[in-house]
Protein backbone atom coordinates (compact mmCIF):
# COMPACT_ATOMS: atom_id res chain seq x y z
CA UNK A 1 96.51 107.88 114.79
CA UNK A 2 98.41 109.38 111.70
CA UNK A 3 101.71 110.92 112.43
CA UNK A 4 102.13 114.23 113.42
CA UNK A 5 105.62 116.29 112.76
CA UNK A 6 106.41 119.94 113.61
CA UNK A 7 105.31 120.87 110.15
CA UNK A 8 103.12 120.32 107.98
CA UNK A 9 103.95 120.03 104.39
CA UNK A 10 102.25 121.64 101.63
CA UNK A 11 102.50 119.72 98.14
CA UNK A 12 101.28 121.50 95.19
CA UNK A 13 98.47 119.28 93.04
CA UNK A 14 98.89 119.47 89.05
CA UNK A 15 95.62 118.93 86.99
CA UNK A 16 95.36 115.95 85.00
CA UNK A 17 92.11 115.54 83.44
CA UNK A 18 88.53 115.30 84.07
CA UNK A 19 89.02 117.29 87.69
CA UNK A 20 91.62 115.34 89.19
CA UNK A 21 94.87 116.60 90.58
CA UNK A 22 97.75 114.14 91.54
CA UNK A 23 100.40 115.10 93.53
CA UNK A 24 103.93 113.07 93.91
CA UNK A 25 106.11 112.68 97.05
CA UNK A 26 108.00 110.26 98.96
CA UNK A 27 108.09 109.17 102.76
CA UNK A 28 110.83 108.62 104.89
CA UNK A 29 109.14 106.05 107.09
CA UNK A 30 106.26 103.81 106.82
CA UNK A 31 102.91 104.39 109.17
CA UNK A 32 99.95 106.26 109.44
CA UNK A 33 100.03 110.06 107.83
CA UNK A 34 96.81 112.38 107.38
CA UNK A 35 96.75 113.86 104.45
CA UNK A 36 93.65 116.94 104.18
CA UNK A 37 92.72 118.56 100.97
CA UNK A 38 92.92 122.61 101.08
CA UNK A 39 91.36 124.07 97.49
CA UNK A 40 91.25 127.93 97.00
CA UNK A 41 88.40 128.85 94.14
CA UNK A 42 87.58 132.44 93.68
CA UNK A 43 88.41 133.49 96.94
CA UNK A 44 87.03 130.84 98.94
CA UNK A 45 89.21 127.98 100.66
CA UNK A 46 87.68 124.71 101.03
CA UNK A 47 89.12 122.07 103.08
CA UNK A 48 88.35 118.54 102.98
CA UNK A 49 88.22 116.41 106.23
CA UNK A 50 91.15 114.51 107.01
CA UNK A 51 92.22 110.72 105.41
CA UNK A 52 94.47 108.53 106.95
CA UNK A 53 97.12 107.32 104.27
CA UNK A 54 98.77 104.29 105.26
CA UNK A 55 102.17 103.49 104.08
CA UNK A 56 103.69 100.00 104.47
CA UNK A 57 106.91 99.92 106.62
CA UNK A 58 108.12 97.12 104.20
CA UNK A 59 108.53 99.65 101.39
CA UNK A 60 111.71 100.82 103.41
CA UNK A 61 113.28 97.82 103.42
CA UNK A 62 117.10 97.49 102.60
CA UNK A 63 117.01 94.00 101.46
CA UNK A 64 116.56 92.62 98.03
CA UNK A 65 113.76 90.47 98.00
């Protein structure tokens, strides 16, 4: 189950090429966060079904390798 805060966070996507957008952020934990996909075309929203993004809780480690 991904995690679930009091907010949710909105993250603006820049274009790249080709029709992909990339967006950059960073966690404060590792686990389990669900990430949808919200795109607003002429008027119409479109929203993607949820994906489970799964960060590694040894990325938060304070030790040198």
């Amino acid at each position: 189950m991904p995690k679930r805060s009091r907010f949710d966070e909105t993250i603006a996507a820049s274009s790249s090429k080709d029709g992909i957008y990339r967006i950059k952020t960073l966690f404060s934990e590792g686990g389990a966060y669900g990430v949808t996909v919200h795109v607003l075309d002429k008027g119409v929203t479109i929203t993607s079904p949820e994906t489970e993004l799964t960060i590694a809780d040894s990325e938060f480690s304070t030790q040198a390798p």
